[in-house]
Protein backbone atom coordinates (compact mmCIF):
# COMPACT_ATOMS: atom_id res chain seq x y z
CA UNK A 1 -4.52 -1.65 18.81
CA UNK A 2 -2.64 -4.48 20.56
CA UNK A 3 1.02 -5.24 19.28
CA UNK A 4 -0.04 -8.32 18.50
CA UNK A 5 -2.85 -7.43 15.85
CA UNK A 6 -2.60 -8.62 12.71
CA UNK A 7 -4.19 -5.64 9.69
CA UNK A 8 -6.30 -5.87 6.62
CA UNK A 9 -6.84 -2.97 4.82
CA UNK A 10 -8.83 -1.55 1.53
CA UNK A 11 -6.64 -0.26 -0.99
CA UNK A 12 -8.24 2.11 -3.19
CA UNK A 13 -9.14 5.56 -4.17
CA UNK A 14 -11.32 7.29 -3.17
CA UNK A 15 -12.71 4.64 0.14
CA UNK A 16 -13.30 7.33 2.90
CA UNK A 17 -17.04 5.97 2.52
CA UNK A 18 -16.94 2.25 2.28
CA UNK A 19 -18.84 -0.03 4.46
CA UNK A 20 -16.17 -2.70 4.17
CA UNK A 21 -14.55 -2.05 7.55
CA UNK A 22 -17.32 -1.96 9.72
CA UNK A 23 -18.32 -5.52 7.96
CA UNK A 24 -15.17 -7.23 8.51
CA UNK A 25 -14.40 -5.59 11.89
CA UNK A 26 -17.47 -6.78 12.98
CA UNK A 27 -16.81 -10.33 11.50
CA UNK A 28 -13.07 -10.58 13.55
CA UNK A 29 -14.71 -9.56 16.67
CA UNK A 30 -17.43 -12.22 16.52
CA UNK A 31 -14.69 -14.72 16.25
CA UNK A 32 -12.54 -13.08 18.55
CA UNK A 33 -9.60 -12.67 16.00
CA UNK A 34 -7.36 -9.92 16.96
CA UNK A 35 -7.57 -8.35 13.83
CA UNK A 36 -8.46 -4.67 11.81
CA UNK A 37 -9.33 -3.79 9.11
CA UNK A 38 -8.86 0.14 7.81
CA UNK A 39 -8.78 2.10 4.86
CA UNK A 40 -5.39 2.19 2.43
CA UNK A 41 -6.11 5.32 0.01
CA UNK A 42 -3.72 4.97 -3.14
CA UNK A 43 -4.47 7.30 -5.87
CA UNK A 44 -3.72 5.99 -8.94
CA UNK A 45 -0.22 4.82 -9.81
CA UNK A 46 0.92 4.82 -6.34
CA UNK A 47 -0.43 1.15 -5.66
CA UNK A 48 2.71 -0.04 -5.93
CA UNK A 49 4.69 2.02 -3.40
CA UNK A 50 1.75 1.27 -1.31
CA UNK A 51 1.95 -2.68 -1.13
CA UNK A 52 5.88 -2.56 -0.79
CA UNK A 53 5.22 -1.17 2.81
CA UNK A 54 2.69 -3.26 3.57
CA UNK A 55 4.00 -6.20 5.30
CA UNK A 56 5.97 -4.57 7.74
CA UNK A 57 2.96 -2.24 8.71
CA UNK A 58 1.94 -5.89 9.94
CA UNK A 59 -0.69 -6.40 7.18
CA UNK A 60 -1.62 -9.68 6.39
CA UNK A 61 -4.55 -9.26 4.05
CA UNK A 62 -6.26 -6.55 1.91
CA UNK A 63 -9.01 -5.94 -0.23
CA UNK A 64 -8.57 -4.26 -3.61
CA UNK A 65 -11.58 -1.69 -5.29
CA UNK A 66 -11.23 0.97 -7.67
CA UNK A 67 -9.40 1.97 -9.94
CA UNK A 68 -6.78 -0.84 -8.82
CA UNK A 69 -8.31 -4.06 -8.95
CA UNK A 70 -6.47 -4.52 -12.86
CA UNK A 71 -3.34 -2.40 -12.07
CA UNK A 72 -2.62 -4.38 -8.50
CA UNK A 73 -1.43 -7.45 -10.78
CA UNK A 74 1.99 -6.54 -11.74
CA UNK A 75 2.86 -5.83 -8.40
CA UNK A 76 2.07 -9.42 -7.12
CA UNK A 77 4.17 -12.22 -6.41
CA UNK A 78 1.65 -14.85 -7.40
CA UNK A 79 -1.95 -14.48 -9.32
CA UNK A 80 -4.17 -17.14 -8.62
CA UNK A 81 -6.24 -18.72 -11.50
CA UNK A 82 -10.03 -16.48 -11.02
CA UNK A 83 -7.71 -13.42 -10.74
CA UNK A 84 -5.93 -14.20 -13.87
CA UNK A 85 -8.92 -15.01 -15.59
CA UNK A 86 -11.22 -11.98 -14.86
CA UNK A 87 -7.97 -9.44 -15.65
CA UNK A 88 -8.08 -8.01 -12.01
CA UNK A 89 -7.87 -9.08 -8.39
CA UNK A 90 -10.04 -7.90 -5.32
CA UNK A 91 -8.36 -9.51 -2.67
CA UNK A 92 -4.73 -10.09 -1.60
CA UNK A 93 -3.36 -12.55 0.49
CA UNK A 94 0.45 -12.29 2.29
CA UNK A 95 2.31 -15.49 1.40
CA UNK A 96 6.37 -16.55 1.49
CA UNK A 97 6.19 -15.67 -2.36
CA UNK A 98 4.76 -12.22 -1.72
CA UNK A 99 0.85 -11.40 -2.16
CA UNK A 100 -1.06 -13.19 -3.83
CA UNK A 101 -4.14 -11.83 -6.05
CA UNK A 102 -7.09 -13.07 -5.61
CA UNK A 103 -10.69 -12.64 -7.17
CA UNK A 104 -13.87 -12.93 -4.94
CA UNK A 105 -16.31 -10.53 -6.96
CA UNK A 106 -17.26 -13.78 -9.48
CA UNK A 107 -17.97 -16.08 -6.61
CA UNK A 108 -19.51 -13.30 -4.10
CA UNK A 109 -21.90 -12.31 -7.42
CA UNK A 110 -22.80 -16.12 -8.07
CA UNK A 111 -23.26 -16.80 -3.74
CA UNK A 112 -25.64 -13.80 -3.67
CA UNK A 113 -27.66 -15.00 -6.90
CA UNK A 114 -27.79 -18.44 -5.60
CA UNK A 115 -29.13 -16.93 -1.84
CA UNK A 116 -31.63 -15.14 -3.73
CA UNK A 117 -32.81 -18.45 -5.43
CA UNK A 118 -31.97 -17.94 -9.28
CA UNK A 119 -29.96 -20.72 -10.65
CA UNK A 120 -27.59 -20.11 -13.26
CA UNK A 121 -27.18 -23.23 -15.12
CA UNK A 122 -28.44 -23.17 -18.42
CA UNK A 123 -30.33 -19.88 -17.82
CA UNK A 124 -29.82 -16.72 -20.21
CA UNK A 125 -28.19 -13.59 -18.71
CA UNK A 126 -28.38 -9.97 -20.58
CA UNK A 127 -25.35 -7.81 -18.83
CA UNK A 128 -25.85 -4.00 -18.83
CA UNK A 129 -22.16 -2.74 -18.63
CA UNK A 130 -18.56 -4.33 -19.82
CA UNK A 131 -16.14 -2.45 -16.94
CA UNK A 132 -14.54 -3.99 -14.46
CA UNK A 133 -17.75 -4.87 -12.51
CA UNK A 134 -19.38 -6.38 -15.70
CA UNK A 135 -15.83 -8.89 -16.45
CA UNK A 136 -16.42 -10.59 -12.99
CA UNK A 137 -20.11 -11.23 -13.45
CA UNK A 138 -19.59 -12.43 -16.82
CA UNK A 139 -16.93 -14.66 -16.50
CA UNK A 140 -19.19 -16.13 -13.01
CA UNK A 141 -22.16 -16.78 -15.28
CA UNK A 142 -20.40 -18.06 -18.32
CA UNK A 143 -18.67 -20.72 -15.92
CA UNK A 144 -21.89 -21.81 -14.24
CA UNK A 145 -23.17 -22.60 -17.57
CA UNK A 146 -25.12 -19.32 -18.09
CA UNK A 147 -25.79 -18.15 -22.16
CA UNK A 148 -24.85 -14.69 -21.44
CA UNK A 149 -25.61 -11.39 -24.17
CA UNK A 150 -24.05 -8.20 -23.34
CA UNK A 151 -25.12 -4.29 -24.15
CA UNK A 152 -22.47 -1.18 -23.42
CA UNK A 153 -22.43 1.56 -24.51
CA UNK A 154 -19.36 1.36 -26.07
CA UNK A 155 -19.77 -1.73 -27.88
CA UNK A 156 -15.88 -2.53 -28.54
CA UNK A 157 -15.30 -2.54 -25.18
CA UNK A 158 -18.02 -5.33 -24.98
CA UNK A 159 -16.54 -6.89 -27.72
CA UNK A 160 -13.27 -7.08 -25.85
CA UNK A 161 -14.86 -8.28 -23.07
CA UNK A 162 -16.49 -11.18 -24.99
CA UNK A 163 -13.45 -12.17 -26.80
CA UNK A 164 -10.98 -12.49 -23.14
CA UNK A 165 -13.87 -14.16 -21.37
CA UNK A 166 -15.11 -17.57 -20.64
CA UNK A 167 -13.97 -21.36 -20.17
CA UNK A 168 -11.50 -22.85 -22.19
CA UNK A 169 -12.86 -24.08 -25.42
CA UNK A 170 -16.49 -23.27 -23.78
CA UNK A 171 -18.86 -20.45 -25.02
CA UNK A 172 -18.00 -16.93 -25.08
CA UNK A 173 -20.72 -13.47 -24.69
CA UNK A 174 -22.41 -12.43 -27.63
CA UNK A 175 -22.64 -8.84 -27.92
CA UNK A 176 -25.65 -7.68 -29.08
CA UNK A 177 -26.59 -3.90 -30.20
CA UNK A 178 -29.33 -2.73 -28.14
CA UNK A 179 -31.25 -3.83 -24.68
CA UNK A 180 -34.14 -5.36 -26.55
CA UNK A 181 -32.38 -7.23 -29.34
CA UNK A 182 -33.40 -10.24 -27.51
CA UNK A 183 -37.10 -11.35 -27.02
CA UNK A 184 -38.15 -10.65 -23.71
CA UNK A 185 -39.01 -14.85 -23.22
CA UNK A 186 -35.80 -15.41 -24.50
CA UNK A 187 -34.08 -13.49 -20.97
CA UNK A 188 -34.37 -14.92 -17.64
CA UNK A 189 -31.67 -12.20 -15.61
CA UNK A 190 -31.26 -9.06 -16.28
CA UNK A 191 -27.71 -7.67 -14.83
CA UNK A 192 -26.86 -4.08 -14.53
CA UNK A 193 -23.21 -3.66 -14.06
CA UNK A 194 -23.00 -0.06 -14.64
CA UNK A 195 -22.99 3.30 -12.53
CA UNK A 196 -26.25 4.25 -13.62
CA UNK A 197 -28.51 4.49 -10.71
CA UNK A 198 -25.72 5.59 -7.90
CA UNK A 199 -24.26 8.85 -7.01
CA UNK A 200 -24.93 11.56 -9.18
CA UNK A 201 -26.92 9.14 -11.45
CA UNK A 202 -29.18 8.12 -8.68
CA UNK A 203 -32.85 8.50 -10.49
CA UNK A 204 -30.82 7.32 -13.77
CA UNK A 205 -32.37 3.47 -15.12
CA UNK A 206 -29.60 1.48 -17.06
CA UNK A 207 -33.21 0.26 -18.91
CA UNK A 208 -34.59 2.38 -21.21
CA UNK A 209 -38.18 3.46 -19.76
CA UNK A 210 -40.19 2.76 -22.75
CA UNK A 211 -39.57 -0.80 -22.39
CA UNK A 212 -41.06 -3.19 -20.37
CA UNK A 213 -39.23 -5.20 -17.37
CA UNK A 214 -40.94 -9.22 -18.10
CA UNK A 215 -42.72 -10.32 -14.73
CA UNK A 216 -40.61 -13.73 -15.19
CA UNK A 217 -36.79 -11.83 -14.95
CA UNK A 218 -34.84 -11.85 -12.15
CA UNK A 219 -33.21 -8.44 -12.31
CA UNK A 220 -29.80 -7.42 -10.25
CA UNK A 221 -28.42 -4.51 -10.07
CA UNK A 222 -24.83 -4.04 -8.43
CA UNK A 223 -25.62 -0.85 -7.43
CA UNK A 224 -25.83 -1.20 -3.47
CA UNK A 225 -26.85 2.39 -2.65
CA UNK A 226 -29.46 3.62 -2.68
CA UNK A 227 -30.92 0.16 -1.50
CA UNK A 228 -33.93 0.87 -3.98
CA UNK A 229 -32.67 1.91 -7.59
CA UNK A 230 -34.76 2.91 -9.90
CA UNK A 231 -34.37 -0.13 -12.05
CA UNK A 232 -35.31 -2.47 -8.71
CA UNK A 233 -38.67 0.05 -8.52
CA UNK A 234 -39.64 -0.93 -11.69
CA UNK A 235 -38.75 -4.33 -11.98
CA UNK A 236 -40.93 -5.09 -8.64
CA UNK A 237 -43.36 -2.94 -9.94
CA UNK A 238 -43.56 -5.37 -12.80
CA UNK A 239 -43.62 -8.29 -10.85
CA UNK A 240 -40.29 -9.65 -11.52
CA UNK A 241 -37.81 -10.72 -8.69
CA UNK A 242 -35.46 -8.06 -8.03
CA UNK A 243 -32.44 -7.63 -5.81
CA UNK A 244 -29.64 -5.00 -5.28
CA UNK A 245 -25.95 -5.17 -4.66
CA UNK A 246 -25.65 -5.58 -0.85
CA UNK A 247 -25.56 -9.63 -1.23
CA UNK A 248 -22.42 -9.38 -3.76
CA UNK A 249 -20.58 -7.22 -1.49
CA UNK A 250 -21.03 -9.25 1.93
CA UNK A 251 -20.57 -12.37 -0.07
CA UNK A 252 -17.11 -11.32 -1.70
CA UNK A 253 -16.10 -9.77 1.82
CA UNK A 254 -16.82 -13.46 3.39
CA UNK A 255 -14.85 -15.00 0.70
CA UNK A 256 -12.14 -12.93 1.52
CA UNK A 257 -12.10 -13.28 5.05
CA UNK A 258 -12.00 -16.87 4.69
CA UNK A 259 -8.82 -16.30 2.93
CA UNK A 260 -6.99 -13.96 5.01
CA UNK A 261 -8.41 -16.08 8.28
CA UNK A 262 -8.84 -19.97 7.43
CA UNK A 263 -11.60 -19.95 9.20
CA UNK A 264 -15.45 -19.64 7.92
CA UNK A 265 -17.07 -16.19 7.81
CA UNK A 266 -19.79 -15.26 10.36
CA UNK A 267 -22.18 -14.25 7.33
CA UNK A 268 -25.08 -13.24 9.61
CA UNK A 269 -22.68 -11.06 11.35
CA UNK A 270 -21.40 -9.38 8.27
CA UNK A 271 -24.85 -9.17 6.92
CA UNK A 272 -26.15 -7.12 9.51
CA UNK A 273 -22.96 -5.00 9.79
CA UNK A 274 -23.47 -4.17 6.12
CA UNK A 275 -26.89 -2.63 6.54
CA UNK A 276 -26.41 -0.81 9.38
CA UNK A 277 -23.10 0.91 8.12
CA UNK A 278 -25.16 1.49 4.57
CA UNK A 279 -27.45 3.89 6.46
CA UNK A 280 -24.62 5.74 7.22
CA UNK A 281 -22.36 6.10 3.95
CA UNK A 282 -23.14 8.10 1.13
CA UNK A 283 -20.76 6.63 -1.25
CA UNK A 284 -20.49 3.38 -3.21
CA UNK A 285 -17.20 1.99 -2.50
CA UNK A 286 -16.48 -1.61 -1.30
């Protein structure tokens, strides 16, 4: 590295298998930006000695993943409004105040929906999930003027998460009890915002097998890897449009880039550094 080079890292824990620095890496080389990125493991309540030390290390930028993306906030010196909104902020951004938090995962969700050609607006959404994955996609749908309905597991968490989310004085979530409390025609996109079909819940469906998967859905699934869930096997099996995680990820790490940089992200590039470094890590992390 050149004394010069100005460092973005991923602060998280565990990220010894993310993808996200051979996507950006790629992306500052294409414009010829002397920049890195690398991995910043923090276990969990050490995020805060962490981004003391940053700036002097001669970091500039950094993306934030699990378990961090909610506890990064306090330790900010600005939170900017999608942050604030969602509860939790994915990307941070050195400033005279400090860093500033950032949220990408709503817009990188709603610019990988919109590339796969489903359109939002006045649409109905049924959200698997209400962790920290499920608040950004909610709170993107609800403020593209998506109904939304949400099933967890827990449902008080969903509850939560339907009472802190959404517009001013515009709809919230309804929470509803079980996946098929709606009527199937009543559902155009079907989001599944949980772990279930990833790591050691790989052949696990978030959609209970005896029911069907509508031809006319659009279902996607967060999970990134493996590129073929079980849920995506049956929903294209059933005729409906189906697409995995990959998109969200790229499309948040552009988003990002474009803040750290200025300048706009080569997506093509990052695309195609995303699924080669996929066939090489075994883990989820972004």
């Amino acid at each position: 590295m050149s004394g010069e080079e100005t460092r973005a890292g991923l602060i998280g824990w565990p990220v010894e298998h993310s993808i996200s620095p051979a996507m950006q890496n790629a992306a500052f080389q294409a414009l010829g930006l002397d920049w890195h990125y690398d991995l910043l493991p923090a276990p969990p309540g050490e995020v805060g000695s962490l981004l003391a030390g940053l700036a002097a290390r001669g970091y500039r930028g950094a993306n934030v993943t699990v378990p961090h993306k909610g506890a990064v906030l306090p330790f900010l010196g600005r939170v900017a409004g999608e942050a604030r909104a969602i509860g939790a902020a994915n990307t941070l951004v050195l400033q005279d105040e400090g860093w500033t938090g950032h949220n990408t995962d709503a817009a990188g969700f709603m610019g990988a929906l919109r590339e796969g050609g489903f359109e939002p607006e006045g649409a109905t959404a049924l959200v698997l999930g209400a962790g920290g994955a499920a608040r950004a996609v909610v709170h993107a749908l609800l403020s593209a003027g998506c109904r939304v309905a949400i099933h967890n597991r827990t449902a008080e968490t969903a509850r939560r998460l339907a009472a802190e989310l959404g517009p001013a004085g515009g709809p919230r979530a309804r929470v509803i009890p079980s996946p098929d409390a709606l009527e199937p025609d009543a559902v155009d996109l079907l989001v599944n915002a949980t772990p279930l079909g990833m790591g050691a819940a790989a052949g696990a469906s978030p959609w209970p097998e005896p029911l069907p998967l509508p031809a006319h859905w659009t279902v996607y699934d967060l999970v990134y890897s493996p590129a073929e869930t079980r849920l995506l096997a049956r929903a294209r099996a059933a005729g409906a449009a189906a697409e995995g995680g990959l998109g969200m990820l790229v499309h948040q790490g552009a988003l990002s880039f474009e803040l750290w940089t200025g300048q706009p992200a080569p997506l093509e590039v990052m695309w195609q550094a995303a699924r080669q470094a996929l066939g090489a890590a075994p883990s989820i992390v972004m």
